[in-house]
C-alpha atoms as a PDB file:
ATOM      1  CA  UNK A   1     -17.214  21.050  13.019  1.00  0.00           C
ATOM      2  CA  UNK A   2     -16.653  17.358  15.151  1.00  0.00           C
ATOM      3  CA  UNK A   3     -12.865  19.209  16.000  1.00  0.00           C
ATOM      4  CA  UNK A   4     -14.578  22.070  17.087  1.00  0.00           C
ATOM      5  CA  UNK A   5     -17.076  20.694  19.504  1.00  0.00           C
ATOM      6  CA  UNK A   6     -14.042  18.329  20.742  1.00  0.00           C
ATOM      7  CA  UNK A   7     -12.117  21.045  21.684  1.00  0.00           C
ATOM      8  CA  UNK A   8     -14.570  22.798  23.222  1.00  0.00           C
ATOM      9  CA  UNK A   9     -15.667  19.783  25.209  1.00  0.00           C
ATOM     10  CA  UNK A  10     -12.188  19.655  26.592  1.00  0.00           C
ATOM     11  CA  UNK A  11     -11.154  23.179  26.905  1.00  0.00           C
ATOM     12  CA  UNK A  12     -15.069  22.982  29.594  1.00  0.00           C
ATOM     13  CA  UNK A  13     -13.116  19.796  30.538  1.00  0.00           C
ATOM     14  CA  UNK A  14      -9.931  21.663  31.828  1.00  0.00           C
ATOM     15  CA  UNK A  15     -11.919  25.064  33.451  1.00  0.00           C
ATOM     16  CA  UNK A  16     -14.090  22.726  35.431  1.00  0.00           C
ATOM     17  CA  UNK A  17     -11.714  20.238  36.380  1.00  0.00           C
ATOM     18  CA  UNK A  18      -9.288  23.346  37.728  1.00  0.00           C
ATOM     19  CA  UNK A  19     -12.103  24.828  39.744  1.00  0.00           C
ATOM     20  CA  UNK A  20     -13.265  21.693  41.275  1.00  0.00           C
ATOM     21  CA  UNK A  21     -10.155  20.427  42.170  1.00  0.00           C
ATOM     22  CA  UNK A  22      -8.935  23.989  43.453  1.00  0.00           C
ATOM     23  CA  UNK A  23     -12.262  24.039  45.499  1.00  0.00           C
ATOM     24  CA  UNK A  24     -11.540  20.588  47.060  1.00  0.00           C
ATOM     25  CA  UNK A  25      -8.427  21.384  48.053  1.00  0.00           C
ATOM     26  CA  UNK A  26      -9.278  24.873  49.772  1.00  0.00           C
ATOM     27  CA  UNK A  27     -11.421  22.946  51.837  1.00  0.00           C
ATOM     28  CA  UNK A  28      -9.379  20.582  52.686  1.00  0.00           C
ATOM     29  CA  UNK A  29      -6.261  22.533  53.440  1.00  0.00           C
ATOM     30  CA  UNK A  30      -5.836  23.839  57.521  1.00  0.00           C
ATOM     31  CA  UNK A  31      -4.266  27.391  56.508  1.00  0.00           C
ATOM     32  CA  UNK A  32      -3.354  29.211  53.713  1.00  0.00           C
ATOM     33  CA  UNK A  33      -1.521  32.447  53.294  1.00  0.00           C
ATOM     34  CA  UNK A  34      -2.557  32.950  49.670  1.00  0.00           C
ATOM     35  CA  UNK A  35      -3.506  31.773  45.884  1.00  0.00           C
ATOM     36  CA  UNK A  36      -3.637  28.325  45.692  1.00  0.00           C
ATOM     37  CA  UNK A  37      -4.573  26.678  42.211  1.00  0.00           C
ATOM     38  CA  UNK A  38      -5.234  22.404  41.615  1.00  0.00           C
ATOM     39  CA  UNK A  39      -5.289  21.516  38.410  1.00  0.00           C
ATOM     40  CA  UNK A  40      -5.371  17.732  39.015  1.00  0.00           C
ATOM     41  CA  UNK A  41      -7.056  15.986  42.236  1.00  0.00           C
ATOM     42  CA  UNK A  42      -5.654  17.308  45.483  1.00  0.00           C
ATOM     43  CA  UNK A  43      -6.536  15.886  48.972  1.00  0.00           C
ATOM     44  CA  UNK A  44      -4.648  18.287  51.830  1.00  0.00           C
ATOM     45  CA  UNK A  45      -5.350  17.666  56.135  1.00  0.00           C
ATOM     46  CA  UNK A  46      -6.038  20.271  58.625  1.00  0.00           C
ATOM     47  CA  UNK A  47      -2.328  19.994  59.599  1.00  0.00           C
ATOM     48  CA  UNK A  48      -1.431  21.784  56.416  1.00  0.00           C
ATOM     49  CA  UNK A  49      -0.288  24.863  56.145  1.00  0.00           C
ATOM     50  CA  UNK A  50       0.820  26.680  53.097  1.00  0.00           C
ATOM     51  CA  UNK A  51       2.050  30.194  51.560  1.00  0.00           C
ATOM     52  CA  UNK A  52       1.238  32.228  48.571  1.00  0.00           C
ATOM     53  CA  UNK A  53       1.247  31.254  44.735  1.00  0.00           C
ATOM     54  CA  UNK A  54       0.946  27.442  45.074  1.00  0.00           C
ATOM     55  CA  UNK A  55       0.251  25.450  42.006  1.00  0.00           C
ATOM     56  CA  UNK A  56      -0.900  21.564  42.864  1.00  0.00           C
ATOM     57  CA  UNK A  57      -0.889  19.184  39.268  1.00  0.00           C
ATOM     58  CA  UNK A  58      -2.146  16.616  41.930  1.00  0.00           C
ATOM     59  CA  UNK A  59      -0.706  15.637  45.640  1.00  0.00           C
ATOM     60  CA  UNK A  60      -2.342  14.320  48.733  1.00  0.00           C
ATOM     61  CA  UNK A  61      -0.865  14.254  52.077  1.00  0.00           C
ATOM     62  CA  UNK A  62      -1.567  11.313  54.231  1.00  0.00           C
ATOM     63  CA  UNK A  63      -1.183  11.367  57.753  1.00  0.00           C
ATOM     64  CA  UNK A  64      -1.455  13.206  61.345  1.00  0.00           C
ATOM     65  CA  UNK A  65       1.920  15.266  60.748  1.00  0.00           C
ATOM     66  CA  UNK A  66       2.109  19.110  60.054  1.00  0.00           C
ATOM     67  CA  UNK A  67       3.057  19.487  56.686  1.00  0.00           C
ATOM     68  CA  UNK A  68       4.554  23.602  56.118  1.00  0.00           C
ATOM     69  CA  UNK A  69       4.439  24.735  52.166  1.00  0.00           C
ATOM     70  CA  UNK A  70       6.568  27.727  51.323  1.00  0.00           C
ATOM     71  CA  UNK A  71       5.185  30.225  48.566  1.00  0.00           C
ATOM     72  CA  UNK A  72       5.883  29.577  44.947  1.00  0.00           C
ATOM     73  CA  UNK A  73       5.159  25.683  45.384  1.00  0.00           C
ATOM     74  CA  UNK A  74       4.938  23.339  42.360  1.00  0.00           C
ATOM     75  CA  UNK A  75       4.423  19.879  41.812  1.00  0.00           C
ATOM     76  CA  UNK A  76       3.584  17.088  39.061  1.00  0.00           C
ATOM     77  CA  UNK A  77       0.952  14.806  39.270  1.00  0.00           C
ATOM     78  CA  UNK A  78       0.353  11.912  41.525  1.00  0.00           C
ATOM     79  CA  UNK A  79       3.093  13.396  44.713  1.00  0.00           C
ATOM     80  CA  UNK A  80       2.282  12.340  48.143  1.00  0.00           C
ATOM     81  CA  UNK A  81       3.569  13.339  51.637  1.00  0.00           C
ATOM     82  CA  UNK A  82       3.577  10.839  54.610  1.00  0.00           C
ATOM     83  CA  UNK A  83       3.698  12.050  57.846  1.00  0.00           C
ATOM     84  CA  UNK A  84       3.605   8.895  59.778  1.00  0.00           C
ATOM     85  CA  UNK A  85       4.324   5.620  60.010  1.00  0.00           C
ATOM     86  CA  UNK A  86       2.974   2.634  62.060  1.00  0.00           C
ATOM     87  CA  UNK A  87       5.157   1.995  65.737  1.00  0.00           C
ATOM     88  CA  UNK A  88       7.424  -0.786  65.168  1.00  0.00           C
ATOM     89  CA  UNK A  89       8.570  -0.106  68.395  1.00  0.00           C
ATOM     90  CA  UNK A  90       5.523  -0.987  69.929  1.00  0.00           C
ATOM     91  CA  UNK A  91       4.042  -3.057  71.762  1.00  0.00           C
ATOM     92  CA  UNK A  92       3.114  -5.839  69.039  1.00  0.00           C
ATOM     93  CA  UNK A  93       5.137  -7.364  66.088  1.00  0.00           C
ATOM     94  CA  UNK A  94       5.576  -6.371  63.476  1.00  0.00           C
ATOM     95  CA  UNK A  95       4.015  -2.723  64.368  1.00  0.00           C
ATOM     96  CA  UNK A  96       1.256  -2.084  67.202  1.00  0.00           C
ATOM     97  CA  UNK A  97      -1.646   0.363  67.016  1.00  0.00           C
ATOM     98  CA  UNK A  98      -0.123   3.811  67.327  1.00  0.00           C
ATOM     99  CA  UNK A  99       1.813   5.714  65.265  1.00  0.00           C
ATOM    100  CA  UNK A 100       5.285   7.747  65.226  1.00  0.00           C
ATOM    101  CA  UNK A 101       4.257  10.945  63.510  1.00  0.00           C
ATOM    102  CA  UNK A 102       6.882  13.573  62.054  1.00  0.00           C
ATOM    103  CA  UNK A 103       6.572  17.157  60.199  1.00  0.00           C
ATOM    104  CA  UNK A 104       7.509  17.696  56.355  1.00  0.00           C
ATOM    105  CA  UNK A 105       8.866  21.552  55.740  1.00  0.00           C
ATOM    106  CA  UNK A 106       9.035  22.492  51.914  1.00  0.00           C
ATOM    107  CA  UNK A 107      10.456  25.569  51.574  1.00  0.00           C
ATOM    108  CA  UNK A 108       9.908  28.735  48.970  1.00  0.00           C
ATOM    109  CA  UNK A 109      10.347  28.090  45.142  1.00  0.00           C
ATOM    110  CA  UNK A 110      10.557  24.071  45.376  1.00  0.00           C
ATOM    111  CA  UNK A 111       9.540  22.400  42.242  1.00  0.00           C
ATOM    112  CA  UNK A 112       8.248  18.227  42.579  1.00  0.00           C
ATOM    113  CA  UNK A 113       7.922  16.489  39.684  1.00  0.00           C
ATOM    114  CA  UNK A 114       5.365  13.855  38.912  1.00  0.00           C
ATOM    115  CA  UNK A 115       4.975  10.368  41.527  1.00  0.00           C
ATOM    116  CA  UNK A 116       7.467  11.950  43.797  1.00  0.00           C
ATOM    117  CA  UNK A 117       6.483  10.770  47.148  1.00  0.00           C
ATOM    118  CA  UNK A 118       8.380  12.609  50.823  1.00  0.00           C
ATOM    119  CA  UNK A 119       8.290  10.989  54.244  1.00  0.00           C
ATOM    120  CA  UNK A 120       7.670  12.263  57.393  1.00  0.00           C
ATOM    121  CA  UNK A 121      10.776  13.996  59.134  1.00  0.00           C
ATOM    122  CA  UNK A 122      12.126  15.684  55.684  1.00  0.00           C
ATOM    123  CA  UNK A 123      12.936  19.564  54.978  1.00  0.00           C
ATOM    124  CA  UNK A 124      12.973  20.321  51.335  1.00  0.00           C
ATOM    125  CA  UNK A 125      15.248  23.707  51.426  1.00  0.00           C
ATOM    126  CA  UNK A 126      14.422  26.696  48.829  1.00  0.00           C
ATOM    127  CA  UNK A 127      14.897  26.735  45.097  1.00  0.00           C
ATOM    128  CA  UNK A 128      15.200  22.686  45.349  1.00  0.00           C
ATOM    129  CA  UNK A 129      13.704  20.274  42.512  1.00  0.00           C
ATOM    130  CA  UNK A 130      12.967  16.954  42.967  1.00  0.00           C
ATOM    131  CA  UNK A 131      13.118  14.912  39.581  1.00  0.00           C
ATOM    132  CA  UNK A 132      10.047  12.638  38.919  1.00  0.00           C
ATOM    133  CA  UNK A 133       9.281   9.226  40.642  1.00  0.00           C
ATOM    134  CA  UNK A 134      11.894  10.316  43.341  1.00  0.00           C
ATOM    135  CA  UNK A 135      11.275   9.098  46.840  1.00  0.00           C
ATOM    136  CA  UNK A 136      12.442  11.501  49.330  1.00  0.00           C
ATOM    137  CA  UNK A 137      13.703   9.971  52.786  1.00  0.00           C
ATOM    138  CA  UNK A 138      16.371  12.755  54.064  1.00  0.00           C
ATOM    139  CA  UNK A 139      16.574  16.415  53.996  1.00  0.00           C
ATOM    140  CA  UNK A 140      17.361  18.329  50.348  1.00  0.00           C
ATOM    141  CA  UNK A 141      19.708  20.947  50.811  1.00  0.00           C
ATOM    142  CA  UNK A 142      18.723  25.079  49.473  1.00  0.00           C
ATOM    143  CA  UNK A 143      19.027  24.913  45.235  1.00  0.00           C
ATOM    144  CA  UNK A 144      19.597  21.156  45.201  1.00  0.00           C
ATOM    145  CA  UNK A 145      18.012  18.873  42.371  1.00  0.00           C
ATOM    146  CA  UNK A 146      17.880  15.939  43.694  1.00  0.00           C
ATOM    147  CA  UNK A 147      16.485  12.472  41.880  1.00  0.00           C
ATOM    148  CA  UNK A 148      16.205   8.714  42.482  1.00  0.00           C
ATOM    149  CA  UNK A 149      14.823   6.333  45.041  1.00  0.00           C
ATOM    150  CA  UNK A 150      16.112   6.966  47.540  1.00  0.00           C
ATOM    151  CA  UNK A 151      16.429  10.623  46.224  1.00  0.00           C
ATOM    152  CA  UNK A 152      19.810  12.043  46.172  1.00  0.00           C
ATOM    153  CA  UNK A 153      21.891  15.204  45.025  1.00  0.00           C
ATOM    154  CA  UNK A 154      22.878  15.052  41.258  1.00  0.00           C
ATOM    155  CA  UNK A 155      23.027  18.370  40.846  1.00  0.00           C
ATOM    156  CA  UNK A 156      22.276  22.200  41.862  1.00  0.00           C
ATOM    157  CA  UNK A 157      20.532  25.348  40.427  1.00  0.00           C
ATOM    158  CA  UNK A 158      22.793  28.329  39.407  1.00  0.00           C
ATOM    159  CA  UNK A 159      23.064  30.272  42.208  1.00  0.00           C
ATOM    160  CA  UNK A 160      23.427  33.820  40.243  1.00  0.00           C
ATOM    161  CA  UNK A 161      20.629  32.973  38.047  1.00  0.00           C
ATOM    162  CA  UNK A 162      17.903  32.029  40.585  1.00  0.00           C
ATOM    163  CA  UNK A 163      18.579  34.966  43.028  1.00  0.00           C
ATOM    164  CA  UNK A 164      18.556  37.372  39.997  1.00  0.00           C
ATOM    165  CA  UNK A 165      15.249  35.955  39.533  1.00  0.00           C
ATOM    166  CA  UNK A 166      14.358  35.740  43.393  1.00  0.00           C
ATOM    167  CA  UNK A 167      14.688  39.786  43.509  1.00  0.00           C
ATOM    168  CA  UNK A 168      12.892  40.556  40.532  1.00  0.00           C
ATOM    169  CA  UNK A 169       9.796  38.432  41.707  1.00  0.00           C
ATOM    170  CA  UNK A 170       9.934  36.415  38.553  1.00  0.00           C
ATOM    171  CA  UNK A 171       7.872  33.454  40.086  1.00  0.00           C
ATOM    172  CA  UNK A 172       5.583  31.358  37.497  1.00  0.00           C
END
């Protein structure tokens, strides 16, 4: 019986969490193009924009920058965009008070894993993965997996295979 009611307790756990933190993040998001599902906290700005079938485990952007989702858009827990950065060309050392402020671009099918944080001024091309606690500072190149800090190419997705899968709409 205990079992029972704990599972039950978590299972309302899960459904509630999912539409809360789906609900947060439609309002915080500036457009959207389609289904978008949170299943962990997700905190978006009016500069976001993003396509169809996205799937947030958690991510906040951060920032003044325009940040462009592609459809088919998954990611771990705990990611983060930056879009901008304090002027250390300023006026004052070691920054002054404005900002330099730069776009992110994640294309279709792109897969984060969890903690992976991108900065302002990166493209993420399609079909890429980006391996957990990977810091993204430069662009990732179309099927790339790509790990580290900074994150860099170790590998690639099988071409064949993914645009099989591409043209039979096989998207999770």
């Amino acid at each position: 019986m205990i079992k029972k009611v704990i599972k039950f307790s978590y299972d309302t756990y899960r459904r509630f969490s999912k539409y809360f933190f789906t609900y947060l993040a439609n309002l915080s998001v500036g457009f959207k193009r389609g289904k978008l599902t949170a299943n962990g906290f997700t905190l978006l700005t009016k500069n976001t924009k993003i396509g169809s079938n996205i799937n947030f485990n958690g991510l906040r952007v951060f920032g003044l920058g325009e940040v462009n989702i592609g459809d088919n858009f998954h990611s771990g827990r705990n990611c983060k965009i930056i879009t901008d950065i304090h002027n250390y060309n300023g006026n004052s050392l070691p920054y002054d008070s404005t900002y330099i402020i730069k776009k992110v671009i994640i294309e279709d099918n792109v897969w984060l894993g969890s903690d992976v944080t991108i900065l302002g001024g990166v493209t993420i091309g399609e079909g890429a993965i980006v391996q957990a606690g990977s810091v993204v500072v430069k662009d990732v190149m179309k099927l790339a997996i790509v790990g580290g800090h900074p994150a860099s190419k170790f590998s690639e997705r099988d071409k064949e295979h993914y645009y099989r899968l591409k043209k039979l709409e096989a998207f999770h």
